[in-house]
Protein backbone atom coordinates (compact mmCIF):
# COMPACT_ATOMS: atom_id res chain seq x y z
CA UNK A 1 39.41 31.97 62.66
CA UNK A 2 37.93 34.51 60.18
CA UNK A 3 40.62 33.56 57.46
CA UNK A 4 40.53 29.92 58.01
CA UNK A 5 36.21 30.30 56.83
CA UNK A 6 37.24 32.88 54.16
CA UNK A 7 40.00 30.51 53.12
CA UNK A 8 37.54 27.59 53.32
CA UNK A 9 34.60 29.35 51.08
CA UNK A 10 37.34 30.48 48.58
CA UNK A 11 38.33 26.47 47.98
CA UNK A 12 34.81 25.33 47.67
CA UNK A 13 33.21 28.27 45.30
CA UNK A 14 36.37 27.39 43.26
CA UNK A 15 35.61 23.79 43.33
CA UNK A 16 32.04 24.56 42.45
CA UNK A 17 33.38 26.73 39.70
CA UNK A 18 35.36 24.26 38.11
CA UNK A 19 32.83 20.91 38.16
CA UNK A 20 30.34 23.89 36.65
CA UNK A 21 33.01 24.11 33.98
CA UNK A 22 33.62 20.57 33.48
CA UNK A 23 29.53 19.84 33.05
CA UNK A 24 29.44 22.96 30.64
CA UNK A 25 32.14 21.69 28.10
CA UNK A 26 31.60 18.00 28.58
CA UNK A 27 27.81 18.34 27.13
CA UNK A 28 29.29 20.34 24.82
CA UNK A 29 31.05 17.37 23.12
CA UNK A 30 34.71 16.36 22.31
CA UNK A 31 35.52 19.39 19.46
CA UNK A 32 33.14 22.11 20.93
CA UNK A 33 34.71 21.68 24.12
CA UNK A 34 38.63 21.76 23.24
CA UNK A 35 40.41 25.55 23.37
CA UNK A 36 41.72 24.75 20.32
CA UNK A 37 38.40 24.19 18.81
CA UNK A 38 38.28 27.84 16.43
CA UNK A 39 42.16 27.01 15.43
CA UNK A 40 41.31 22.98 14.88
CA UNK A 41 42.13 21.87 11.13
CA UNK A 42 40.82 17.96 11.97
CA UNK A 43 37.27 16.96 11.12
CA UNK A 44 35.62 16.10 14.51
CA UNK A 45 34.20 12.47 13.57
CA UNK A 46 33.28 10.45 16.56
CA UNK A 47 35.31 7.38 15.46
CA UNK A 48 38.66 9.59 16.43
């Protein structure tokens, strides 16, 4: 019982983690988001 609950809040705080993530980058915008975005050589226009 107690490791189905710990299993359960370990699922959702991840969850919660990663939409957190997701909002974070995705207001960032396209380039500012990316990993690759210190390493990028393209220009970032927004008709790409």
């Amino acid at each position: 019982m107690l490791v189905s609950i710990i299993l359960g809040v370990l699922i959702f705080g991840y969850a919660v983690f990663t939409l957190y993530r997701f909002v974070k980058r995705s207001k960032m915008g396209k380039c500012a988001g990316c990993a690759l975005s210190e390493k990028c050589s393209t220009s970032c226009s927004p008709n790409k």
